[in-house]
N, C-alpha and C. Protein backbone atom coordinates (compact mmCIF):
# COMPACT_ATOMS: atom_id res chain seq x y z
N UNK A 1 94.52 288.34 205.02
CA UNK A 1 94.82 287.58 206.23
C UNK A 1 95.55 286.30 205.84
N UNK A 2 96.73 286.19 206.24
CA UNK A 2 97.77 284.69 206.42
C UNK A 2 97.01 283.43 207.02
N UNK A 3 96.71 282.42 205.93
CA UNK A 3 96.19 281.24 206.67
C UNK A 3 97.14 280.05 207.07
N UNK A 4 97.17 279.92 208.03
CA UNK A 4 98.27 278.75 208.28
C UNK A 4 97.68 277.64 207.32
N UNK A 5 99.29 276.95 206.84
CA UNK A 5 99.48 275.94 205.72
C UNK A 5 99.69 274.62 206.74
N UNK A 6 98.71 274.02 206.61
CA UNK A 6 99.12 272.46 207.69
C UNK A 6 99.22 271.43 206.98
N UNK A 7 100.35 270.33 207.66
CA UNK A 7 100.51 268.93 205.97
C UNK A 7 99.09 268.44 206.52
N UNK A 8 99.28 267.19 205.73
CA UNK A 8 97.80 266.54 205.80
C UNK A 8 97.28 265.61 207.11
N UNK A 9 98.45 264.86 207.44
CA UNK A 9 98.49 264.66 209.06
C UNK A 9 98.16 265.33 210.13
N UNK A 10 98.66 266.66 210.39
CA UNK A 10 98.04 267.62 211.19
C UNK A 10 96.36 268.08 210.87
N UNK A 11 95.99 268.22 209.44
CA UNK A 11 94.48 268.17 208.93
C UNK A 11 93.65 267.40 209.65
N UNK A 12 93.99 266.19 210.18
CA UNK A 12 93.16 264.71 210.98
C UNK A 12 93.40 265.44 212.36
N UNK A 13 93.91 265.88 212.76
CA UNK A 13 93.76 266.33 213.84
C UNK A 13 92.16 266.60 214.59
N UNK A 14 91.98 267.43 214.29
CA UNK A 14 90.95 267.86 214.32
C UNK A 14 89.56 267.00 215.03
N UNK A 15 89.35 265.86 213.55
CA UNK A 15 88.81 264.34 213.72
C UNK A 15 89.01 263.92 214.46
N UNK A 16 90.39 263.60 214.32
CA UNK A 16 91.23 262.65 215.56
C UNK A 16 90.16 262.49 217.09
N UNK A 17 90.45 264.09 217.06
CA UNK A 17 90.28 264.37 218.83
C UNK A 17 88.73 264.12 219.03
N UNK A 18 88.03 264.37 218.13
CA UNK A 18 86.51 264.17 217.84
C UNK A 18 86.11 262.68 218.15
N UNK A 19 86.90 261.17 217.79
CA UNK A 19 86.89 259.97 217.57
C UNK A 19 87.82 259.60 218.66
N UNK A 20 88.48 260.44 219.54
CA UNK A 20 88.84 260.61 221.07
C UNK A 20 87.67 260.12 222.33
N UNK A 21 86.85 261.34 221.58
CA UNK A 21 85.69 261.66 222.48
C UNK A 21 84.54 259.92 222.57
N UNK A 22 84.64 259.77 221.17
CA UNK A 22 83.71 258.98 220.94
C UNK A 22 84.51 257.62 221.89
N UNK A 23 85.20 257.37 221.73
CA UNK A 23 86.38 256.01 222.70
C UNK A 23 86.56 256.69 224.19
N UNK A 24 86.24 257.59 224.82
CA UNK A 24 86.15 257.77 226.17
C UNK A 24 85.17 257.73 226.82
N UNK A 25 83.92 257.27 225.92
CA UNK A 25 82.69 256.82 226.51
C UNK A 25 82.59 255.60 227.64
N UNK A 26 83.34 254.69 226.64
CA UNK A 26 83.07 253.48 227.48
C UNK A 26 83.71 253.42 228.59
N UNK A 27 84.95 254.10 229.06
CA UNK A 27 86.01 254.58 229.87
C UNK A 27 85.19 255.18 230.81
N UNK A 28 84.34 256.00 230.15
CA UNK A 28 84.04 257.24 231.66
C UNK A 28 82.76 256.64 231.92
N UNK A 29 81.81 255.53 231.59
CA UNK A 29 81.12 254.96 232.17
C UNK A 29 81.51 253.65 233.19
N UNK A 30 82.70 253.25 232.65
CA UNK A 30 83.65 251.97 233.63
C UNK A 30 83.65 252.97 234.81
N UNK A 31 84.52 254.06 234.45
CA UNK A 31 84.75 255.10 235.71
C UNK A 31 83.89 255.06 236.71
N UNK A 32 82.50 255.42 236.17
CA UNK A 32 81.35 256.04 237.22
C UNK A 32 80.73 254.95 237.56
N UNK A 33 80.56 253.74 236.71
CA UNK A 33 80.35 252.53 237.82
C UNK A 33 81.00 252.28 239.00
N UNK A 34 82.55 252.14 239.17
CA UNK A 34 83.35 252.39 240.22
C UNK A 34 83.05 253.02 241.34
N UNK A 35 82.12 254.42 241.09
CA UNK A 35 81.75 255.79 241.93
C UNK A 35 80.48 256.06 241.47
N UNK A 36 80.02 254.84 241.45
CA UNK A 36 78.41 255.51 241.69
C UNK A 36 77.97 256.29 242.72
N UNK A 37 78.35 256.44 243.92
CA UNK A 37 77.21 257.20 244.63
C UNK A 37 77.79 258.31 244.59
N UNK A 38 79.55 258.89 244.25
CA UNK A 38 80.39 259.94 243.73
C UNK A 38 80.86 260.57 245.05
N UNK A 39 81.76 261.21 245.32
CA UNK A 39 82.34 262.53 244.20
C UNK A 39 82.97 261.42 243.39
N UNK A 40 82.95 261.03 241.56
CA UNK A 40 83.79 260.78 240.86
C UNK A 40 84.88 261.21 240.01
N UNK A 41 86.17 261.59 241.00
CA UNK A 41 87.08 262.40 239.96
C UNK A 41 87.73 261.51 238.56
N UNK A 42 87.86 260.25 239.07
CA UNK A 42 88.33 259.66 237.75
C UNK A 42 87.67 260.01 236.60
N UNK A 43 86.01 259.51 237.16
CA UNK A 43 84.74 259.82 235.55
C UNK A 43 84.58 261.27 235.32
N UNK A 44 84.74 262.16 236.39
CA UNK A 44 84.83 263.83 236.26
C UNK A 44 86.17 264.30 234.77
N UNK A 45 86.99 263.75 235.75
CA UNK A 45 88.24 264.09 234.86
C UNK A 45 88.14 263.56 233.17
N UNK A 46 87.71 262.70 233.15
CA UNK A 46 87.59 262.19 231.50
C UNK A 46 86.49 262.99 231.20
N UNK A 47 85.56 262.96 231.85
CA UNK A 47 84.82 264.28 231.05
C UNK A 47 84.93 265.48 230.79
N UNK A 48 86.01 265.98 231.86
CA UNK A 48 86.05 267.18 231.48
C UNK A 48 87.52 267.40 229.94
N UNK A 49 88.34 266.53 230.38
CA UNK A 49 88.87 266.25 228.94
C UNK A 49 88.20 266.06 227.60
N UNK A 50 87.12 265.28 227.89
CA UNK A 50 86.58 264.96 226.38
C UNK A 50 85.61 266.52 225.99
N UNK A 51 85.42 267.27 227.42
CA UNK A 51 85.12 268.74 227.27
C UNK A 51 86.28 269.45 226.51
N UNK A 52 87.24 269.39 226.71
CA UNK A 52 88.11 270.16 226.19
C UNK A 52 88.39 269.76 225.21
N UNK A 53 88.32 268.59 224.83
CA UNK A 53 88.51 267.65 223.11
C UNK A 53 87.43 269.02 221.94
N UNK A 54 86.35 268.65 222.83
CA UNK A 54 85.11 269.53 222.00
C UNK A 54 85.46 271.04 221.54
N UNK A 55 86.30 271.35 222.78
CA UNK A 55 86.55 273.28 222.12
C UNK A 55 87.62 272.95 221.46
N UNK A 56 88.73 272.33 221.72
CA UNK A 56 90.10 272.11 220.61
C UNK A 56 89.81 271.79 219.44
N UNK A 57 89.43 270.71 219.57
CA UNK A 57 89.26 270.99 218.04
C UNK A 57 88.23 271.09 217.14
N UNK A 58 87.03 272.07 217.74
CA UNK A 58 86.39 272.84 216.44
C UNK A 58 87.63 274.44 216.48
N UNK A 59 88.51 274.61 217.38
CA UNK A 59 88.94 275.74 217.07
C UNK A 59 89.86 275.36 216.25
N UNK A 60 90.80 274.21 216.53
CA UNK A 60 91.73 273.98 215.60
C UNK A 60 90.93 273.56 213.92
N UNK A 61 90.06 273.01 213.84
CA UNK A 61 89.40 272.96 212.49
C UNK A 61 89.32 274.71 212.01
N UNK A 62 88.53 274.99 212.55
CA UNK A 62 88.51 276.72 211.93
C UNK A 62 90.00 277.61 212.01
N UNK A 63 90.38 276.94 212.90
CA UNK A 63 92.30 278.48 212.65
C UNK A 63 93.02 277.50 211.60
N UNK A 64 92.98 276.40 211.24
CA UNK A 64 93.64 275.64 209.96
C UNK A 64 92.76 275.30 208.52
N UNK A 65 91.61 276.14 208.73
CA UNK A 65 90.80 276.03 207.75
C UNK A 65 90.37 274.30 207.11
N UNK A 66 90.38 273.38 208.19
CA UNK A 66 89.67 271.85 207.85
C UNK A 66 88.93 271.48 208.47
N UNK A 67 87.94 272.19 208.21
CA UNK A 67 86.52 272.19 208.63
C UNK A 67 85.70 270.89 207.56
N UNK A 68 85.48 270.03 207.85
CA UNK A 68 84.64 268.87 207.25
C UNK A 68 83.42 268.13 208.01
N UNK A 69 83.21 267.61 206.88
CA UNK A 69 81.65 266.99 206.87
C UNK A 69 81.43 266.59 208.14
N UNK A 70 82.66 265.48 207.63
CA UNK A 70 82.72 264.41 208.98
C UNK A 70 82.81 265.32 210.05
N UNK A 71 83.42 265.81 210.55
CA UNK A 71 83.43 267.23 211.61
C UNK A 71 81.89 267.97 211.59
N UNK A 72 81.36 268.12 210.75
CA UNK A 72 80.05 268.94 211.54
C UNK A 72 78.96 268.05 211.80
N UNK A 73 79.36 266.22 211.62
CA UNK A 73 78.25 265.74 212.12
C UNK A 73 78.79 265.06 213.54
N UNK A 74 79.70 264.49 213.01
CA UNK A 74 80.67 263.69 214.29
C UNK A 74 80.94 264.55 215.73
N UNK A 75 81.75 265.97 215.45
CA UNK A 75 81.66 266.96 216.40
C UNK A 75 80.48 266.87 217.31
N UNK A 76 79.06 267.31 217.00
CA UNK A 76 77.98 267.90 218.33
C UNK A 76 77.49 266.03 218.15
N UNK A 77 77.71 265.06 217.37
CA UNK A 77 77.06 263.22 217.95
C UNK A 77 77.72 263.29 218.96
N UNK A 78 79.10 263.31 219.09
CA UNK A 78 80.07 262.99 219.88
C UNK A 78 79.52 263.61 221.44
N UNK A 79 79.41 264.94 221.40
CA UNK A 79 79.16 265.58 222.67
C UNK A 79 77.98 265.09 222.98
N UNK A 80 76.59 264.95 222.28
CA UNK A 80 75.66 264.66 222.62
C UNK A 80 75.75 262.94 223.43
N UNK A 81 76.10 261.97 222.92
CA UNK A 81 76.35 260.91 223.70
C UNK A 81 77.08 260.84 224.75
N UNK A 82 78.20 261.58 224.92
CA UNK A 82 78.72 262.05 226.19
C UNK A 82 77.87 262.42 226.89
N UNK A 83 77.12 263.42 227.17
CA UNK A 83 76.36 264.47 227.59
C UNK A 83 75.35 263.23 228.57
N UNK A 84 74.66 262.84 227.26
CA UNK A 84 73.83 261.88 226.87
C UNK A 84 73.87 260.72 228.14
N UNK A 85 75.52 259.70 228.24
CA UNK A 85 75.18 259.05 228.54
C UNK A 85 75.42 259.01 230.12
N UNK A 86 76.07 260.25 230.50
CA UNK A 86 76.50 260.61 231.54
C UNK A 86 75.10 261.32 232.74
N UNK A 87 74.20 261.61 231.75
CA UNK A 87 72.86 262.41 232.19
C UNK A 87 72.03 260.86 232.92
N UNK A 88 72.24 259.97 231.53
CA UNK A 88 71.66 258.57 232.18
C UNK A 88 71.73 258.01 232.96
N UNK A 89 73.49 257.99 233.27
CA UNK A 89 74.01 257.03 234.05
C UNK A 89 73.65 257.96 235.46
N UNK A 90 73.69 258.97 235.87
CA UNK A 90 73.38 260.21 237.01
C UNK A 90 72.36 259.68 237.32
N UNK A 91 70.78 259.92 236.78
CA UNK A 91 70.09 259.63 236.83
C UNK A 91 69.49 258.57 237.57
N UNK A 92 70.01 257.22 236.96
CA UNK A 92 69.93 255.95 237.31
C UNK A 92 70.54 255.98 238.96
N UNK A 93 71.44 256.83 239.13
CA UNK A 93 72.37 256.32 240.61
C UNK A 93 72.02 257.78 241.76
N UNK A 94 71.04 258.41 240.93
CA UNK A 94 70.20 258.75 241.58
C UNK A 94 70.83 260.47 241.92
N UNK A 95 71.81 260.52 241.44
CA UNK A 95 72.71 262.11 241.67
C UNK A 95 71.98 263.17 240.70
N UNK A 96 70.92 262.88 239.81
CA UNK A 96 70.09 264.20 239.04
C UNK A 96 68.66 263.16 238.71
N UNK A 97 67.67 264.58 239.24
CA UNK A 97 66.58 263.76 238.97
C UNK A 97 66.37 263.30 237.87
N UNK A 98 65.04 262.40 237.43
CA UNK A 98 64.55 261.62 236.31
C UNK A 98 64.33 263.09 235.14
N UNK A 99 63.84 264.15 235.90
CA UNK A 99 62.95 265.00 234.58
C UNK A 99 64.24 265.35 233.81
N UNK A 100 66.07 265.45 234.58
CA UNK A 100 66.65 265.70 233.86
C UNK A 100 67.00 264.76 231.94
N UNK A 101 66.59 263.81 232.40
CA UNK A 101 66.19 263.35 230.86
C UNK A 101 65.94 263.36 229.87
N UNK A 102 65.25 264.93 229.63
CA UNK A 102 64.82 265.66 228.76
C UNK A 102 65.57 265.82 227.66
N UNK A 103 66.84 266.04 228.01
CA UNK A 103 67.61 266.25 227.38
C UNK A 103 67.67 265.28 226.26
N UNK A 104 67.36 263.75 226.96
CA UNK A 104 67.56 262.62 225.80
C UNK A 104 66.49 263.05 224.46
N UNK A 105 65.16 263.20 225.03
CA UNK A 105 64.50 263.76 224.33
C UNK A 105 64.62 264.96 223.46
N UNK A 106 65.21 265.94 223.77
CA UNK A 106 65.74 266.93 222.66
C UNK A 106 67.14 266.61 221.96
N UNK A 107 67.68 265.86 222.20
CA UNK A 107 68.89 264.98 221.18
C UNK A 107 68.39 264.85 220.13
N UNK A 108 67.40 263.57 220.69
CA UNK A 108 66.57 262.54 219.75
C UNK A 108 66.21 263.40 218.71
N UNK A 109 65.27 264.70 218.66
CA UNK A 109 64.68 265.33 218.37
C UNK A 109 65.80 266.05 216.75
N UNK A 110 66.30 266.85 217.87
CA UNK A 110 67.53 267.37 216.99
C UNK A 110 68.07 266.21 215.64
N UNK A 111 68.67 265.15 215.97
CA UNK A 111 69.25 263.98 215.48
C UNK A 111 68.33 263.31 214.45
N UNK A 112 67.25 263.54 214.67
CA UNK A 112 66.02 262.64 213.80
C UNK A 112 65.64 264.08 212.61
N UNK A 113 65.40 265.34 213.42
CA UNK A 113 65.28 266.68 212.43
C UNK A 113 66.49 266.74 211.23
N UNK A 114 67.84 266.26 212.19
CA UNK A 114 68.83 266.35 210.96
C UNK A 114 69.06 265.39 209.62
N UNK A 115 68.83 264.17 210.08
CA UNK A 115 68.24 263.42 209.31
C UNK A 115 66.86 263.72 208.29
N UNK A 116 66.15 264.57 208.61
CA UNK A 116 65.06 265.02 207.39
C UNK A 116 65.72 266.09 206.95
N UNK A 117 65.67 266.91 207.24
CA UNK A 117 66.73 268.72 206.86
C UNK A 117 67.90 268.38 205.91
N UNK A 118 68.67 267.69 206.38
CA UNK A 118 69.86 267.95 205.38
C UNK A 118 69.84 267.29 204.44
N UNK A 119 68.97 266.09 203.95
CA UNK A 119 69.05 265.71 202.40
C UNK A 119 68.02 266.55 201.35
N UNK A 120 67.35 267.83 202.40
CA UNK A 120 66.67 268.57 202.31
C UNK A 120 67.14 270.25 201.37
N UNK A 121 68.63 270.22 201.74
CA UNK A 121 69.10 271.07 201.40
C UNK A 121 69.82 271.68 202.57
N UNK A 122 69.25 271.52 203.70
CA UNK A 122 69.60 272.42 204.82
C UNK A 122 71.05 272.62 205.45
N UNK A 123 71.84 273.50 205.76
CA UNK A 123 73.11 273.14 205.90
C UNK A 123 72.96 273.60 207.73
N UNK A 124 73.81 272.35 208.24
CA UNK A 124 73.26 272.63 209.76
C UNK A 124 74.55 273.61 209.92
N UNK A 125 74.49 274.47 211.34
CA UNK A 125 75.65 274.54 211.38
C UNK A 125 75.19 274.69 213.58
N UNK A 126 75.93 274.57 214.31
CA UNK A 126 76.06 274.70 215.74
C UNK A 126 76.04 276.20 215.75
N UNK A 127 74.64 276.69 217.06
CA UNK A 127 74.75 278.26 216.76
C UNK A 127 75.42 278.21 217.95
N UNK A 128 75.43 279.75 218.35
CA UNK A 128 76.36 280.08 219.50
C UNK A 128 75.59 279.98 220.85
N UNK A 129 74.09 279.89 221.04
CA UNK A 129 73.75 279.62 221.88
C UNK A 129 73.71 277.96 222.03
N UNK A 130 73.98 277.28 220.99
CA UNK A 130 73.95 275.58 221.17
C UNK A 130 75.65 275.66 222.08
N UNK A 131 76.30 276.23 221.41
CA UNK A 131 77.95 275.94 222.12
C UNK A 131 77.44 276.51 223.49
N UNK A 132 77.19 277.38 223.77
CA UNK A 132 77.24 278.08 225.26
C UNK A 132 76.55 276.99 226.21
N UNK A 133 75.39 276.82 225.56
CA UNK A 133 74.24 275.52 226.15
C UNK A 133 75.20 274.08 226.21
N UNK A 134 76.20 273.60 225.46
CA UNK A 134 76.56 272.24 225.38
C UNK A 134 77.64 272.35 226.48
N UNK A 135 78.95 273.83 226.60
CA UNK A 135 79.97 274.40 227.33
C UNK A 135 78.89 274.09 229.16
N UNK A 136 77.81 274.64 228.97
CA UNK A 136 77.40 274.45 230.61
C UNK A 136 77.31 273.29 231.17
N UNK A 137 76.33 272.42 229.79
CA UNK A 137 76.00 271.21 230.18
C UNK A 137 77.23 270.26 230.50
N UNK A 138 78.40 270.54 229.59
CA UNK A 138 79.50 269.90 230.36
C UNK A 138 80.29 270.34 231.96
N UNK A 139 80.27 271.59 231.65
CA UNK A 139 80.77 272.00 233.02
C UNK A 139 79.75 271.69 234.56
N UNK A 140 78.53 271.53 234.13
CA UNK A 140 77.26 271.15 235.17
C UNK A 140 77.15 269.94 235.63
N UNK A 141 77.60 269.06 234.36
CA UNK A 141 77.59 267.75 234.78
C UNK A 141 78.92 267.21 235.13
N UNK A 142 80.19 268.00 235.11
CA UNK A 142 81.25 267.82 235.54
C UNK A 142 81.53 268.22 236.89
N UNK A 143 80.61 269.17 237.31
CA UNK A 143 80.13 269.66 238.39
C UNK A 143 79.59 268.81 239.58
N UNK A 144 78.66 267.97 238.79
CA UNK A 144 77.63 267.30 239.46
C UNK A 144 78.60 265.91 240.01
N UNK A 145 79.55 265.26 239.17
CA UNK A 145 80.21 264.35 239.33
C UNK A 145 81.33 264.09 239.83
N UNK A 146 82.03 265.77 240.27
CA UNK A 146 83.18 265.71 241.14
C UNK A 146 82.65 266.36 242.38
N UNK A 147 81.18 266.67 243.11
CA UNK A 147 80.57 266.86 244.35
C UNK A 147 79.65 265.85 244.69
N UNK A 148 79.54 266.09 246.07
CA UNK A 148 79.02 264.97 246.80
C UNK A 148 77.49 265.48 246.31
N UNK A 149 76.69 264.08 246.73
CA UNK A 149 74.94 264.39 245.80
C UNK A 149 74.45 265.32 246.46
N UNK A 150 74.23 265.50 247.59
CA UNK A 150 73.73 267.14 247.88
C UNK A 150 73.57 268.10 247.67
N UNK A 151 74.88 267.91 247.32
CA UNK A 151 75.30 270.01 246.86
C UNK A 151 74.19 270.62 245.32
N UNK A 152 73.96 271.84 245.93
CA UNK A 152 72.96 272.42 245.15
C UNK A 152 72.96 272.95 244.02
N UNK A 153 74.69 273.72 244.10
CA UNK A 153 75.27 274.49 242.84
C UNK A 153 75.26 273.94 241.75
N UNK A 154 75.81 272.79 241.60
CA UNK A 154 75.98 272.05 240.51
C UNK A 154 74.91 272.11 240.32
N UNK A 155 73.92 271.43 240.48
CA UNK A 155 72.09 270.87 240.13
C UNK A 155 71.57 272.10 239.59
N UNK A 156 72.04 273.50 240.21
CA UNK A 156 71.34 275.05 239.33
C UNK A 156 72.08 274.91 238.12
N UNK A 157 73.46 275.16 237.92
CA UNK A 157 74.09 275.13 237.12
C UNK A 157 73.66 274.40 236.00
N UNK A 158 73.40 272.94 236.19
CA UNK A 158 72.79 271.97 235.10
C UNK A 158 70.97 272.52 234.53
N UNK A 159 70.77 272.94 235.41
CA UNK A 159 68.75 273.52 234.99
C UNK A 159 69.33 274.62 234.09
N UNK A 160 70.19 275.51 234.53
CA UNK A 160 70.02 276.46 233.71
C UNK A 160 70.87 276.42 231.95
N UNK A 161 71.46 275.00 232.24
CA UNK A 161 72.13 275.10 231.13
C UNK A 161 71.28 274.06 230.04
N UNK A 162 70.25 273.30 230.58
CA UNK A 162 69.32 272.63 229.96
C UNK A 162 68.57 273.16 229.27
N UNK A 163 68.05 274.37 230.30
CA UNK A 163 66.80 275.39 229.95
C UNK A 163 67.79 276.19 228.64
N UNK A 164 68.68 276.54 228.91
CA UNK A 164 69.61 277.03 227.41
C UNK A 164 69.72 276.00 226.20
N UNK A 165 70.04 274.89 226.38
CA UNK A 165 70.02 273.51 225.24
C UNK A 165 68.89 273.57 224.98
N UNK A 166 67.04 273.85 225.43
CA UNK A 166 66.10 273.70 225.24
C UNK A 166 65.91 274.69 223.96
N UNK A 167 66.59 275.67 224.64
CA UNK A 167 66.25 276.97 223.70
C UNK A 167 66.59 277.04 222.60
N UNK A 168 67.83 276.01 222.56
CA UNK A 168 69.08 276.53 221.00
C UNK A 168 67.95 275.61 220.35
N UNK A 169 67.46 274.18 220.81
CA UNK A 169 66.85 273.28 220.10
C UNK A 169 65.77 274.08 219.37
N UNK A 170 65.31 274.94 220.14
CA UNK A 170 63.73 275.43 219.36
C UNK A 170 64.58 276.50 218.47
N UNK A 171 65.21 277.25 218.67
CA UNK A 171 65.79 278.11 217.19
C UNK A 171 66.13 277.27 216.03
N UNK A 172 66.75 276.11 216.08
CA UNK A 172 67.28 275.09 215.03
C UNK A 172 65.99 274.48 214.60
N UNK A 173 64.98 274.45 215.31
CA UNK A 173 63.72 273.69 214.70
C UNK A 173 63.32 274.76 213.67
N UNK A 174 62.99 276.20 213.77
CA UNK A 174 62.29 277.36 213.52
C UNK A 174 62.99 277.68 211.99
N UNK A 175 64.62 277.21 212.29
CA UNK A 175 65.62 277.71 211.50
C UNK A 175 65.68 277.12 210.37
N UNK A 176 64.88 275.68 210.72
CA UNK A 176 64.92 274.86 210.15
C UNK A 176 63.77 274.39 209.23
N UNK A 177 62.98 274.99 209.66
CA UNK A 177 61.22 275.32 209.29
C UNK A 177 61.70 276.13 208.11
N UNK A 178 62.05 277.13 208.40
CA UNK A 178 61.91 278.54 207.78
C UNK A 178 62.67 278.53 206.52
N UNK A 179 64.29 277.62 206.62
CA UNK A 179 64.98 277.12 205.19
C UNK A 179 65.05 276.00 204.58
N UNK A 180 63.96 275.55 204.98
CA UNK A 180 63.65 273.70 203.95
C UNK A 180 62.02 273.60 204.43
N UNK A 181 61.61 273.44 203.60
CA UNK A 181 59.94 273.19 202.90
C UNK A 181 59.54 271.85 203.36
N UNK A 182 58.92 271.86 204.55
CA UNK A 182 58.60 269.94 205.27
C UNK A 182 57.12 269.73 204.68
C-alpha cells in the first residue's frame, strides 16, 4: 500500500486543527453568553466546526501517517473541554438539566485514570465506541443549542449519547485494570 509523502508543514496540520479547537473555547462561550436562553447559531456553529476539527484531523493524522503523542493526548483534552464546557454553560442557563453533569464527572475520571495508567505502561488509545459516544455528544449538544429549550429531540439525543460516553468510560477503566497492575 502507497503512503502519501507529506513535507513537514503539512505534518502540523493535524495539531494545528487540534490547538484550533482548544482557541474556540473562549469564542463559543462569548457566543452563548450573547444567547443564553438560545436557539444559539453563532455558539452552535463554532461547535459544530470545532466538531469537524475533531474528525479531520484524527483522519488526516492516520491517511498521512503523523499520528503523535501530542495528538493522542491533546486530540480527546480538546473535545472533552469543549464538550465539557458547553454541558456547563447549558446547564447553568438552564437548557439541560443539572444530572447532565455527569459527564464532568466521567472526564475527571478518565483524565485522572490517564494520568496513573500511562506512566504505568499503558498505551491509551480512543476506542470506537468513545468516537461514536464523543460524535453524538457533539451532534446532541449542537442540537440542543441551535433549538429552542423545549424541544425534546435534542435532550434524547444527548441521554443516549451520554449513556454511550458512560459505557466507553467503563471499558477503558476494565481495559485498563486488566493491562497495568494498580
Amino acid at each position: 500500500m502507497d503512503h502519501p509523502t507529506v513535507s513537514a508543514p503539512v505534518r502540523q496540520i493535524p495539531n494545528a486543527l487540534t490547538l484550533v479547537r482548544f482557541a474556540a473555547i473562549p469564542l463559543f462561550v462569548w457566543l452563548l453568553l450573547e444567547d443564553r436562553t438560545g436557539p444559539s447559531w453563532p455558539a452552535g456553529i463554532v461547535f459544530g466546526l470545532a466538531a469537524i476539527t475533531d474528525q479531520l484531523d484524527g483522519f488526516l493524522a492516520r491517511r498521512w501517517h503523523v499520528e503523535s503523542q501530542f495528538g493522542k493526548v491533546a486530540d480527546p483534552l480538546a473535545d472533552r473541554l469543549m464538550i465539557d464546557t458547553a454541558v456547563v454553560m447549558l446547564v447553568a442557563f438552564d437548557r439541560l438539566p443539572w444530572v447532565a453533569l455527569i459527564i464532568l464527572l466521567r472526564d475527571l475520571l478518565l483524565i485522572g485514570g490517564y494520568k496513573l495508567v500511562v506512566p504505568r505502561g499503558y498505551d491509551f488509545e480512543v476506542s470506537r465506541l468513545g468516537k461514536i459516544a464523543t460524535w453524538g455528544l457533539y451532534a446532541s449538544i449542537g442540537f440542543v443549542l441551535v433549538t429552542e429549550q423545549s424541544t425534546w429531540w435534542p435532550l434524547a439525543c444527548f441521554w443516549i449519547s451520554l449513556a454511550l460516553a458512560v459505557i466507553a468510560a467503563g471499558q477503558y477503566v476494565l481495559k485498563a485494570r486488566r493491562s497495568v497492575r494498580l
